[in-house]
PDB file of N, CA and C in Angstrom:
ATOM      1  N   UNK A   1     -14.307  -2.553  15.205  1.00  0.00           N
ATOM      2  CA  UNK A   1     -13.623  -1.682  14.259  1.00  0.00           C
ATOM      3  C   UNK A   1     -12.455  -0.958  14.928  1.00  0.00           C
ATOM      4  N   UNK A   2     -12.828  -0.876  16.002  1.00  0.00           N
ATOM      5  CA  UNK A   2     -11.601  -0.266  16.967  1.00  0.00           C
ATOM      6  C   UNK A   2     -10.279  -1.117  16.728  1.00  0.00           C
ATOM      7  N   UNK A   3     -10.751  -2.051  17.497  1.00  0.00           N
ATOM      8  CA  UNK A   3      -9.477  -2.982  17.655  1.00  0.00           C
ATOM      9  C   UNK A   3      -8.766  -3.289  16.091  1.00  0.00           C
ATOM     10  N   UNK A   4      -9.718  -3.051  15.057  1.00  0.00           N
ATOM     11  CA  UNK A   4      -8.863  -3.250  13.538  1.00  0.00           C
ATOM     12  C   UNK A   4      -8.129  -1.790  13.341  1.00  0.00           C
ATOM     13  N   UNK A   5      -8.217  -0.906  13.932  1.00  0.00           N
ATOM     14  CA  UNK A   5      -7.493  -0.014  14.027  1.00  0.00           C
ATOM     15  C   UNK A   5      -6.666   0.411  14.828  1.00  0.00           C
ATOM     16  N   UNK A   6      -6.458  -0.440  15.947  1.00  0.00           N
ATOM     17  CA  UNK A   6      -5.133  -0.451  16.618  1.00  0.00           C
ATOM     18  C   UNK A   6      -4.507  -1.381  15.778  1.00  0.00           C
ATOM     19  N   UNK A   7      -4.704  -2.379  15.649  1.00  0.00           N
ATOM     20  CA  UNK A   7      -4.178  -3.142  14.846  1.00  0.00           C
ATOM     21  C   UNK A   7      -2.997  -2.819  13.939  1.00  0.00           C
ATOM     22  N   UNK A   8      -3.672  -2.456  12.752  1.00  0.00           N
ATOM     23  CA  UNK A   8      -3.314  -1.236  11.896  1.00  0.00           C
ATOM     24  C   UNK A   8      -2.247  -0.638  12.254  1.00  0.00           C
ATOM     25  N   UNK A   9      -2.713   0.591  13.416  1.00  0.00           N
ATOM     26  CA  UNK A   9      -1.449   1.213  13.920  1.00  0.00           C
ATOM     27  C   UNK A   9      -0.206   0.803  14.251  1.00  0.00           C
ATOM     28  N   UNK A  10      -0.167  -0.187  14.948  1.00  0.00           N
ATOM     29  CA  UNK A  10       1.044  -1.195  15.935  1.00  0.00           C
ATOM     30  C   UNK A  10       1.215  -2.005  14.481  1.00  0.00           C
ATOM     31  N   UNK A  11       0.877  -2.151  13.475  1.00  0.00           N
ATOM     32  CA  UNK A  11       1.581  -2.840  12.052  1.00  0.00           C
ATOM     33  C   UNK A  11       2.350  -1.268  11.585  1.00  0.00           C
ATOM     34  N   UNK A  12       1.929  -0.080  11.200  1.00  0.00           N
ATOM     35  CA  UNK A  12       2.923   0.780  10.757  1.00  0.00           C
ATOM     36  C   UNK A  12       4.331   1.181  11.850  1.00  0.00           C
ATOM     37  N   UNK A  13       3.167   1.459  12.910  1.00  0.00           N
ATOM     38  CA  UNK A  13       4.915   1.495  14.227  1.00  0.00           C
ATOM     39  C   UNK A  13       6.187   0.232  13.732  1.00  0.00           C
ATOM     40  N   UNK A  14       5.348  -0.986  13.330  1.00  0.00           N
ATOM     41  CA  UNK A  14       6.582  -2.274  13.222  1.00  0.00           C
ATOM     42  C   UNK A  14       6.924  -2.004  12.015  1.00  0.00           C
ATOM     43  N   UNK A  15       6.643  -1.462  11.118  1.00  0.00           N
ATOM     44  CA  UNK A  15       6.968  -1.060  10.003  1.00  0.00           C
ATOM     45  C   UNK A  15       7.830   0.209  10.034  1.00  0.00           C
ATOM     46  N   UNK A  16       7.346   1.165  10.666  1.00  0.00           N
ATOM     47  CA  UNK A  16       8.470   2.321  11.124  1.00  0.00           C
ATOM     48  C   UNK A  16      10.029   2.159  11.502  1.00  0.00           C
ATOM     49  N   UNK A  17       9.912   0.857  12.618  1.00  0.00           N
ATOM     50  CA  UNK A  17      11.082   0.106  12.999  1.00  0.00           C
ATOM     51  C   UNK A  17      12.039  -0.573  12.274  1.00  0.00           C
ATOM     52  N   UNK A  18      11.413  -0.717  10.975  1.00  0.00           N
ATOM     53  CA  UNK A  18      11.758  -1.414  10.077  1.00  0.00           C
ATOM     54  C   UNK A  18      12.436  -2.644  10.081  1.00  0.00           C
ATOM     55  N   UNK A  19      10.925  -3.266  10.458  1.00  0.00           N
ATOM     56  CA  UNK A  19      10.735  -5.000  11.212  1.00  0.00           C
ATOM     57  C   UNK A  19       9.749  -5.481  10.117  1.00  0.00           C
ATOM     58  N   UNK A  20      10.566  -6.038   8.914  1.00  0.00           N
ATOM     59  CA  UNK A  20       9.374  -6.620   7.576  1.00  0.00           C
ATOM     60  C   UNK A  20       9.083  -7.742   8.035  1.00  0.00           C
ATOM     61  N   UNK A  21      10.234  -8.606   8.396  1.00  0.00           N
ATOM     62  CA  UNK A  21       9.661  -9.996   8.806  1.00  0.00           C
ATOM     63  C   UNK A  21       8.368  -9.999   9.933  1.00  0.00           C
ATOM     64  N   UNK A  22       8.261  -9.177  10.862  1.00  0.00           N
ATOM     65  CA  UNK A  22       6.793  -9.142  12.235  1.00  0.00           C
ATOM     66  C   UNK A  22       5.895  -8.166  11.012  1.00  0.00           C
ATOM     67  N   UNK A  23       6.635  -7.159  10.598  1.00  0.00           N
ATOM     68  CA  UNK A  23       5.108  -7.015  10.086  1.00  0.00           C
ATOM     69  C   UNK A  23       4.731  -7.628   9.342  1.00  0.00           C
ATOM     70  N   UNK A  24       5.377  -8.526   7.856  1.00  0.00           N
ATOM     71  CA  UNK A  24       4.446  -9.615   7.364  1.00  0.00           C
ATOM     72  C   UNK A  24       3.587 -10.690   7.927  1.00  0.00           C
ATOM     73  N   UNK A  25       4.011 -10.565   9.175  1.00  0.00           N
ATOM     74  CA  UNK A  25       3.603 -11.877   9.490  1.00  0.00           C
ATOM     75  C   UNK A  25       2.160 -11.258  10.213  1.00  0.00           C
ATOM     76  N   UNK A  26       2.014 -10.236  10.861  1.00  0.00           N
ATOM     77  CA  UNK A  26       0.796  -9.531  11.135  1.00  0.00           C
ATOM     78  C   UNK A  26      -0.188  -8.980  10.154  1.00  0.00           C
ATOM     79  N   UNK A  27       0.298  -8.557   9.032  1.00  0.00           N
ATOM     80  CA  UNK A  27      -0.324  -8.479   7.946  1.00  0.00           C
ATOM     81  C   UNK A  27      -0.514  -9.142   6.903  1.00  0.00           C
ATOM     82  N   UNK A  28      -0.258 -10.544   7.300  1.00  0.00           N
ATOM     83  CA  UNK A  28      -0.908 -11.635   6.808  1.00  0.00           C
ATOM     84  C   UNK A  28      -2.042 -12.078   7.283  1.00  0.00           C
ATOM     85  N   UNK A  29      -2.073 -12.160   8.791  1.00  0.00           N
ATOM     86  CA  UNK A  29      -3.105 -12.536   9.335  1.00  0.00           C
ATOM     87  C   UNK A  29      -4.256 -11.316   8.996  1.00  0.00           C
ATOM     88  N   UNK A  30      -3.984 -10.082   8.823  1.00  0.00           N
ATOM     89  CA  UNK A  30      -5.209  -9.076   8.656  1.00  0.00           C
ATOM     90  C   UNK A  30      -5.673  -9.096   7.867  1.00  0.00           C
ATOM     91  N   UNK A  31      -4.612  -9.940   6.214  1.00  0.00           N
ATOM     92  CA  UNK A  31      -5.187  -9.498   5.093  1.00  0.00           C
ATOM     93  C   UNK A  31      -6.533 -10.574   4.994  1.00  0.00           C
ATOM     94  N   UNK A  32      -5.766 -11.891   6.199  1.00  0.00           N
ATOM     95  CA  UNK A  32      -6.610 -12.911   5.730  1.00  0.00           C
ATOM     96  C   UNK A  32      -8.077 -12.576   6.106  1.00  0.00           C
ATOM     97  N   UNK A  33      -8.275 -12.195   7.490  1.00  0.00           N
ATOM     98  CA  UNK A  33      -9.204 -12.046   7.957  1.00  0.00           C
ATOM     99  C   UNK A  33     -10.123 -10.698   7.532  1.00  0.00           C
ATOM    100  N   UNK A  34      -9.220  -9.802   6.360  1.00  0.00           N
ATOM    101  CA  UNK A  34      -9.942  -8.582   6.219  1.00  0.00           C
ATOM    102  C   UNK A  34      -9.467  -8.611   4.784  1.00  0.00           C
ATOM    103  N   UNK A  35      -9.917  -9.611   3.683  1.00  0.00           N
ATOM    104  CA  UNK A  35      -9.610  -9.244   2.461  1.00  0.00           C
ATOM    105  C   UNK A  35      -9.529  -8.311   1.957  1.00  0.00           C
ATOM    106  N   UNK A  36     -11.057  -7.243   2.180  1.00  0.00           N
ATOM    107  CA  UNK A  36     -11.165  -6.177   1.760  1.00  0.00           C
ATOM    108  C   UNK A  36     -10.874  -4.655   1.914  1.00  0.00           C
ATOM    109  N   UNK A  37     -10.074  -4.900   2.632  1.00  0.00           N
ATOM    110  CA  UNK A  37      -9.806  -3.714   3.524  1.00  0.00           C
ATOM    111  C   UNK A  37      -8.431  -2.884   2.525  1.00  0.00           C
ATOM    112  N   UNK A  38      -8.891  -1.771   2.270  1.00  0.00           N
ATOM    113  CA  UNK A  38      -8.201  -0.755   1.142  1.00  0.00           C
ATOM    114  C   UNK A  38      -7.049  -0.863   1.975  1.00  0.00           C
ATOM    115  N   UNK A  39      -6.358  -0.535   3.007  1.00  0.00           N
ATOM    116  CA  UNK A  39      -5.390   0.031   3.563  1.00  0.00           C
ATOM    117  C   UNK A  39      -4.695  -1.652   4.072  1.00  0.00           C
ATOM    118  N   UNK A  40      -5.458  -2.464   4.122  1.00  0.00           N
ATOM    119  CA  UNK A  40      -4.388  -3.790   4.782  1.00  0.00           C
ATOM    120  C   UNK A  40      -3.541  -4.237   3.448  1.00  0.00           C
ATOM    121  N   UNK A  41      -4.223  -4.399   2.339  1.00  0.00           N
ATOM    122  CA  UNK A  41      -4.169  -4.555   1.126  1.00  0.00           C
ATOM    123  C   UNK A  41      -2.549  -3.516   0.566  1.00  0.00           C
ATOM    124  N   UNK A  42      -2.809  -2.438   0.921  1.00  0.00           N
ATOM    125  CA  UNK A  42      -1.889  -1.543   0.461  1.00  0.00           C
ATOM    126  C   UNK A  42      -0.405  -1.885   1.528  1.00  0.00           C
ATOM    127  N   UNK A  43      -0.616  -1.945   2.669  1.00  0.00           N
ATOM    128  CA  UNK A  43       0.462  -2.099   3.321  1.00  0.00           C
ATOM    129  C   UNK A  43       0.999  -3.709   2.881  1.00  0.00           C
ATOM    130  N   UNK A  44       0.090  -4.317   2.360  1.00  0.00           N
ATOM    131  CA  UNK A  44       0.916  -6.172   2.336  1.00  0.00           C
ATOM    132  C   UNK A  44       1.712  -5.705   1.151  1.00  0.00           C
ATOM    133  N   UNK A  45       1.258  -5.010   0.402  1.00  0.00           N
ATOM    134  CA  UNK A  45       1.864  -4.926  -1.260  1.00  0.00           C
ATOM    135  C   UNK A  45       2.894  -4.225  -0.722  1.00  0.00           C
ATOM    136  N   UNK A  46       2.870  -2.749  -0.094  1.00  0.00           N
ATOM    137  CA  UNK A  46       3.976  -1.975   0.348  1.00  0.00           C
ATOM    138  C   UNK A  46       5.580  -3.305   1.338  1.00  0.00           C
ATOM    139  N   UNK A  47       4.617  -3.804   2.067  1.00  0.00           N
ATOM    140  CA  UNK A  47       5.713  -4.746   2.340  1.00  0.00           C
ATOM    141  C   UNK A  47       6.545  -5.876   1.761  1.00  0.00           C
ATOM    142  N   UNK A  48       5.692  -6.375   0.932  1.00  0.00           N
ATOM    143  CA  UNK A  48       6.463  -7.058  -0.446  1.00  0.00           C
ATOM    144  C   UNK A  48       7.225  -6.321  -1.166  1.00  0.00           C
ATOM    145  N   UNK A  49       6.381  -5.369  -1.518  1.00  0.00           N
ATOM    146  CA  UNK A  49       7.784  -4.654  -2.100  1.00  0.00           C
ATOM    147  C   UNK A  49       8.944  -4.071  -1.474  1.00  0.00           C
ATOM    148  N   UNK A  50       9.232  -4.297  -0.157  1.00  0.00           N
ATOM    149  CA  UNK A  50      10.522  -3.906   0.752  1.00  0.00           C
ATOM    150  C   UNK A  50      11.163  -5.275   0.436  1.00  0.00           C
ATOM    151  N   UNK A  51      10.592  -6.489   0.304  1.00  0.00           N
ATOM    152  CA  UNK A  51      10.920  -7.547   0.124  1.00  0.00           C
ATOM    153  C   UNK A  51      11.520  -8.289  -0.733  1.00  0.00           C
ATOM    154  N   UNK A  52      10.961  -7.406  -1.862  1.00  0.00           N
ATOM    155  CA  UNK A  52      11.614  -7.461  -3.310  1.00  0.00           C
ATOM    156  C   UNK A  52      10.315  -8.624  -4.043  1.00  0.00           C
ATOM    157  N   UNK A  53       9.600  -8.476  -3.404  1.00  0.00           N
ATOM    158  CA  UNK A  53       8.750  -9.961  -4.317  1.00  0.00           C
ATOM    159  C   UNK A  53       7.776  -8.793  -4.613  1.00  0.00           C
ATOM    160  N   UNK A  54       8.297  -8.897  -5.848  1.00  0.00           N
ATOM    161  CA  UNK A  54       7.631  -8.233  -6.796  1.00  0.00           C
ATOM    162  C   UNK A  54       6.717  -8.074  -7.077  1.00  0.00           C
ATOM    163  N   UNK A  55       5.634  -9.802  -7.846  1.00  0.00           N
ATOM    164  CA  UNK A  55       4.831 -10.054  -8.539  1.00  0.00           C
ATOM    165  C   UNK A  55       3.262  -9.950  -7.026  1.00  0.00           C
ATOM    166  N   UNK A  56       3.947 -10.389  -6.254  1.00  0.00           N
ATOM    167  CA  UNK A  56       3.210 -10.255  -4.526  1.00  0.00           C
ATOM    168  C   UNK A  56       2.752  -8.864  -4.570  1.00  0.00           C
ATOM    169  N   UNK A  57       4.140  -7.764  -4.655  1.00  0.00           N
ATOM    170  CA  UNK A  57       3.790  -6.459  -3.997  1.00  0.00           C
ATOM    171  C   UNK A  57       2.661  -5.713  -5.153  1.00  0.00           C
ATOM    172  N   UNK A  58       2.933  -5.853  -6.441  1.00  0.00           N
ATOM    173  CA  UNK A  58       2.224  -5.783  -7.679  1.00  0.00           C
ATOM    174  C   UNK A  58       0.243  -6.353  -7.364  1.00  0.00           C
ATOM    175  N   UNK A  59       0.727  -7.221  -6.976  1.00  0.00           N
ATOM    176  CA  UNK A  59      -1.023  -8.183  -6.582  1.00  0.00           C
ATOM    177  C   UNK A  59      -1.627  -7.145  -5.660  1.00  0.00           C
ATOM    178  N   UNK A  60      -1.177  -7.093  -4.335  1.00  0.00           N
ATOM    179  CA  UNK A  60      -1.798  -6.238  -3.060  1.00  0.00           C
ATOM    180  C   UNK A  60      -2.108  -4.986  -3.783  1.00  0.00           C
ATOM    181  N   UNK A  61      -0.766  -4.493  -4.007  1.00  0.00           N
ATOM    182  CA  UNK A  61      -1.143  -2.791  -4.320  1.00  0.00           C
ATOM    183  C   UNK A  61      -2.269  -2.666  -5.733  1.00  0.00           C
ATOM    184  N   UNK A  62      -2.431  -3.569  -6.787  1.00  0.00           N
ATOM    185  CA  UNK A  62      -3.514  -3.470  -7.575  1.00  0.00           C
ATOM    186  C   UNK A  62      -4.940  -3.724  -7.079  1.00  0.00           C
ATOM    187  N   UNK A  63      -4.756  -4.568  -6.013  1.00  0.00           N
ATOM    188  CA  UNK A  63      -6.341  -5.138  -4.881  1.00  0.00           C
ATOM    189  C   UNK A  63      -6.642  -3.979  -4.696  1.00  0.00           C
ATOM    190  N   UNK A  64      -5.950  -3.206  -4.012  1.00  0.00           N
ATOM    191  CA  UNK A  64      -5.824  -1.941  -2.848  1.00  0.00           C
ATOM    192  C   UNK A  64      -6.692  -0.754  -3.666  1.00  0.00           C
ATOM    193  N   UNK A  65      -6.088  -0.809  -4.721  1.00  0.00           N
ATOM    194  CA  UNK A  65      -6.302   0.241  -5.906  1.00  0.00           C
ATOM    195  C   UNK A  65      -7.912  -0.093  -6.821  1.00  0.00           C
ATOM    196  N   UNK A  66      -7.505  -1.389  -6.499  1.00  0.00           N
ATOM    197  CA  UNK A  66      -9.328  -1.700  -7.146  1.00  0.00           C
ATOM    198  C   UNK A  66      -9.954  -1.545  -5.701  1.00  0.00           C
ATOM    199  N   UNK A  67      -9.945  -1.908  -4.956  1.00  0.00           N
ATOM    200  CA  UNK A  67     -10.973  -1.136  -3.785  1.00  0.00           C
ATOM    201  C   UNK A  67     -11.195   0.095  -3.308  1.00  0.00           C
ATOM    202  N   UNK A  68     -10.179   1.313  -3.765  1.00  0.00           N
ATOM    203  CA  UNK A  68     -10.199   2.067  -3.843  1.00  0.00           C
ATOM    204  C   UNK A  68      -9.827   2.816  -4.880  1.00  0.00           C
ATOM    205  N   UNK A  69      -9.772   3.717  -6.108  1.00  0.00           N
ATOM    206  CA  UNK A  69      -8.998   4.107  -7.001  1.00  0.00           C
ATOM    207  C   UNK A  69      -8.364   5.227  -6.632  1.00  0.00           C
ATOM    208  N   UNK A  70      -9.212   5.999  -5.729  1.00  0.00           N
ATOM    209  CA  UNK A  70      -8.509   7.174  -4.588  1.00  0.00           C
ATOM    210  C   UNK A  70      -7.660   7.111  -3.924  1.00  0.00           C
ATOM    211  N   UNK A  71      -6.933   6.089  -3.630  1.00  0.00           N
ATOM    212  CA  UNK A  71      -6.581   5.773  -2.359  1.00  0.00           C
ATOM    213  C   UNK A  71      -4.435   6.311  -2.190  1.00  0.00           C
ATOM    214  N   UNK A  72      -4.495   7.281  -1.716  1.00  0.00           N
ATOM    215  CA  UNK A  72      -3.604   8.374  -2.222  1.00  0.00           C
ATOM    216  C   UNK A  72      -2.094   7.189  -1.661  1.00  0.00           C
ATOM    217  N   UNK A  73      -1.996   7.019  -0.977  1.00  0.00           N
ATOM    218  CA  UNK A  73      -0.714   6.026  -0.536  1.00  0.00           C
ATOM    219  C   UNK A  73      -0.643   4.530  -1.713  1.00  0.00           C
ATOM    220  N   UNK A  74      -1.768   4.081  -2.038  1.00  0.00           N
ATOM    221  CA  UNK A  74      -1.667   3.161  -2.900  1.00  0.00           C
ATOM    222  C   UNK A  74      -0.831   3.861  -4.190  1.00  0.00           C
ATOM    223  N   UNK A  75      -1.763   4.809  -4.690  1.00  0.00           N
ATOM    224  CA  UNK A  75      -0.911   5.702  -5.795  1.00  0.00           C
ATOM    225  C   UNK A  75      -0.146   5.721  -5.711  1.00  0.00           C
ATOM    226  N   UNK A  76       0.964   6.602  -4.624  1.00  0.00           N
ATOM    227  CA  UNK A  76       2.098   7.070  -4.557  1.00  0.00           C
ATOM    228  C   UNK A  76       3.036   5.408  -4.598  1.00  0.00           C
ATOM    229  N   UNK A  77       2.960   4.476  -4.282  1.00  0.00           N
ATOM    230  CA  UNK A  77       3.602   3.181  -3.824  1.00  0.00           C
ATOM    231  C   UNK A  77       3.368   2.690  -5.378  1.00  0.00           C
ATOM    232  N   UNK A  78       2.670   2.731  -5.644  1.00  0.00           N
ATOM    233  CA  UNK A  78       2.386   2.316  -7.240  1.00  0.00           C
ATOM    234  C   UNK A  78       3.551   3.311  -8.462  1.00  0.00           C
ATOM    235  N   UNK A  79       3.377   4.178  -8.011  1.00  0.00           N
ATOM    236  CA  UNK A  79       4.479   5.112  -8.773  1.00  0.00           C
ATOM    237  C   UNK A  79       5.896   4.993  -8.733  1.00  0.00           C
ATOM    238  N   UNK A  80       6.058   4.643  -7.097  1.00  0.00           N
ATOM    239  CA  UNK A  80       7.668   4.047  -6.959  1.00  0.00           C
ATOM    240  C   UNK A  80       7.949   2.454  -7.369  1.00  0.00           C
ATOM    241  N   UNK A  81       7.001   2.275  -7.616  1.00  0.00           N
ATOM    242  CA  UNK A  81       7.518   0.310  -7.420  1.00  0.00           C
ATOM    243  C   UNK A  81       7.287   1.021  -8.935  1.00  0.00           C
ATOM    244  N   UNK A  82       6.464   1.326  -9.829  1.00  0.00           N
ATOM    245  CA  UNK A  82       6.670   0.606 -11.559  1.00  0.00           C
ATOM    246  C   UNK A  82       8.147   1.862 -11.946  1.00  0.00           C
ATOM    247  N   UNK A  83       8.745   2.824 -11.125  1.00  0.00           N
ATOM    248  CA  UNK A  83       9.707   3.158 -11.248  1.00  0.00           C
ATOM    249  C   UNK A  83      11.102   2.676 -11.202  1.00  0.00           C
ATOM    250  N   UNK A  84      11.163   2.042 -10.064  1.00  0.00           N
ATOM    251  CA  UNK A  84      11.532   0.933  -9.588  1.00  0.00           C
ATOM    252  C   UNK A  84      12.072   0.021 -10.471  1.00  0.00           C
ATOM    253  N   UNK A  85      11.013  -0.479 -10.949  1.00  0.00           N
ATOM    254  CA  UNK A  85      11.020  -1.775 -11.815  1.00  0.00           C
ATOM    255  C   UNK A  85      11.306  -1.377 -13.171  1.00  0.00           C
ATOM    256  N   UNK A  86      11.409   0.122 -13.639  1.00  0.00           N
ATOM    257  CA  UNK A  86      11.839   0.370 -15.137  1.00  0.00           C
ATOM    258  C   UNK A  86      10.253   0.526 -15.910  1.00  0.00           C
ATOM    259  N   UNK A  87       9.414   0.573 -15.342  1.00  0.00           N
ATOM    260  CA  UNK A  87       7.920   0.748 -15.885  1.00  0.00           C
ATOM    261  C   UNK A  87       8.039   2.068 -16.287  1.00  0.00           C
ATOM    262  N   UNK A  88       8.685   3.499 -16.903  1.00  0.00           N
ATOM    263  CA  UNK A  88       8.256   4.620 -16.878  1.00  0.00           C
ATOM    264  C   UNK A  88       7.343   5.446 -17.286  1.00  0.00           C
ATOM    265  N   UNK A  89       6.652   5.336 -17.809  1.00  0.00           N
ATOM    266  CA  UNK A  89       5.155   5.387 -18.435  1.00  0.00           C
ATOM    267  C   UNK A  89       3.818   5.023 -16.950  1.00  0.00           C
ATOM    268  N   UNK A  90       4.100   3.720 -16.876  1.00  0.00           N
ATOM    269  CA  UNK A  90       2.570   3.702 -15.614  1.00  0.00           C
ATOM    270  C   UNK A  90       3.255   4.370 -14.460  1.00  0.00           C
ATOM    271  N   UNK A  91       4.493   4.651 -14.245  1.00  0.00           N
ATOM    272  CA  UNK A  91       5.184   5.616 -12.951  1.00  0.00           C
ATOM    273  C   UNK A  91       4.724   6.811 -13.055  1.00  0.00           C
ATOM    274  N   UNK A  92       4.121   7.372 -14.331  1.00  0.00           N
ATOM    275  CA  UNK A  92       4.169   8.599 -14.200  1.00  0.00           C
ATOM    276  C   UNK A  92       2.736   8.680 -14.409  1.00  0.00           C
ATOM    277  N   UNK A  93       2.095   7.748 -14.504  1.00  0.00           N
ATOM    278  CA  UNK A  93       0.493   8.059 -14.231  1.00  0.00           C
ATOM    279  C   UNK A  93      -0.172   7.598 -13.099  1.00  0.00           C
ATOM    280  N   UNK A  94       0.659   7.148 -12.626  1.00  0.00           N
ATOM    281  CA  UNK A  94       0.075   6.708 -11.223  1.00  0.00           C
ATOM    282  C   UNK A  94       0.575   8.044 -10.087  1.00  0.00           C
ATOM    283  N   UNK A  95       1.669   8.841 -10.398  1.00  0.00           N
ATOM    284  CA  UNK A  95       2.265  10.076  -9.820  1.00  0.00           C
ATOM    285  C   UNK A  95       1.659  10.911 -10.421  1.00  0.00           C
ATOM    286  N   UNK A  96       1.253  11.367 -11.379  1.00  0.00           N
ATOM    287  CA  UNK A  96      -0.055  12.175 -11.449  1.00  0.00           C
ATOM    288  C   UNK A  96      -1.345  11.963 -10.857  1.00  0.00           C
ATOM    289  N   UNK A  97      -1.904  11.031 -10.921  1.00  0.00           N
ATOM    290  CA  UNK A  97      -3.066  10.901 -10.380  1.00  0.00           C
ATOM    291  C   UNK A  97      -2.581  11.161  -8.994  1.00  0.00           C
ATOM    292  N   UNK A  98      -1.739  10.527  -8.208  1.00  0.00           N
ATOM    293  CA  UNK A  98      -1.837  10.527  -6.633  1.00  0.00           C
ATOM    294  C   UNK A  98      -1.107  12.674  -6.640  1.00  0.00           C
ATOM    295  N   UNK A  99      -0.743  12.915  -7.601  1.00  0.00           N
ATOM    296  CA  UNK A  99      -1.017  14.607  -7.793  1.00  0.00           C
ATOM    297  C   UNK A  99      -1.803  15.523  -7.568  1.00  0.00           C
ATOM    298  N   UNK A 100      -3.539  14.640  -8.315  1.00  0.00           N
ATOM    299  CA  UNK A 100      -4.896  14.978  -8.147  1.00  0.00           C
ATOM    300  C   UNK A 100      -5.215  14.787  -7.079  1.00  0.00           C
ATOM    301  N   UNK A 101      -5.368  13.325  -6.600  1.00  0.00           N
ATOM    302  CA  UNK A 101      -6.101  13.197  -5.051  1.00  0.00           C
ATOM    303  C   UNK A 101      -5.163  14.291  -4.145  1.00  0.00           C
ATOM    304  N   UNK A 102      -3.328  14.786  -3.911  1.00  0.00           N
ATOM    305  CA  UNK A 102      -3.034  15.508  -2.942  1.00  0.00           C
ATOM    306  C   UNK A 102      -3.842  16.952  -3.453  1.00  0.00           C
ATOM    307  N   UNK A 103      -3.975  17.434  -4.797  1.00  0.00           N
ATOM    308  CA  UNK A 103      -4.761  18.811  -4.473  1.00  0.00           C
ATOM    309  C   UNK A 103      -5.793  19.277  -4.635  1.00  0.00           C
ATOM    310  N   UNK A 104      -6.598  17.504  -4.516  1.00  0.00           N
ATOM    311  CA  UNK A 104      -8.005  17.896  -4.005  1.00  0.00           C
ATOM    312  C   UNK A 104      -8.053  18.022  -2.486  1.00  0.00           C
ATOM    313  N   UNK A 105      -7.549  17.211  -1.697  1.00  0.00           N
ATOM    314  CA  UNK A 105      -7.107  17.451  -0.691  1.00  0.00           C
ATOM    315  C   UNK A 105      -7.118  18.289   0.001  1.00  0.00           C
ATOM    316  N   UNK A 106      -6.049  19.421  -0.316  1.00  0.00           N
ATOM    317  CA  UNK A 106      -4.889  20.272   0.487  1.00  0.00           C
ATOM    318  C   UNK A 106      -6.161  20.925  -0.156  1.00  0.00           C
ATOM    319  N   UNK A 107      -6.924  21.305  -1.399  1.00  0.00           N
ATOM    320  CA  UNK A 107      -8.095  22.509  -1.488  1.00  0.00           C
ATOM    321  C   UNK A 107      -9.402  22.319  -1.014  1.00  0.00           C
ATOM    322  N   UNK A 108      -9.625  21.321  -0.010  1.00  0.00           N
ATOM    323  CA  UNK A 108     -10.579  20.779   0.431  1.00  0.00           C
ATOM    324  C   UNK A 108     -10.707  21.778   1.893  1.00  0.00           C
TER     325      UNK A 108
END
């Protein structure tokens, strides 16, 4: 579990760098080997959608969101991409909800 969490890390650093091509290609291999994983899921969709493939970034970030419905970065990424895309209606319920999870949060 360790090592899936360095992992992880050294994929957002390449992502920080803003290196889509290495990080897809690393978070391909994670998604394969870790279908289920709320957060690999969210970053493949987050990186498709830097990518512009839409219907891709749409797939991950809904996985992400069915494995988690909490899952406060999925929300927020969900809110910009159907904004994005002219969705304004599910933009603004997906930015509310990721509203709820920050102030349960911050009152936690």
């Amino acid at each position: 579990m360790e090592e899936l969490k360095k992992e992880i890390d050294l994929l957002k650093e390449i992502l920080k760098d803003g290196d889509l091509a290495d990080a897809r290609i690393i978070c391909e291999k994670l998604v394969t080997n870790n279908p289920a994983h709320t957060e690999i899921n969210y970053l493949m969709g987050y990186i498709f959608d830097k990518l512009n493939l839409i219907k891709r970034a749409e797939e991950f970030l809904q996985k992400a969101l069915n494995l988690d419905s909490n899952h406060y970065d999925t929300l927020v990424e969900l809110s910009l991409f159907h904004e994005k895309n002219g969705d304004h209606d599910k933009a603004s319920l997906f930015r509310e909800r990721s509203f709820r999870i920050a102030n349960k949060i911050t009152q936690s």
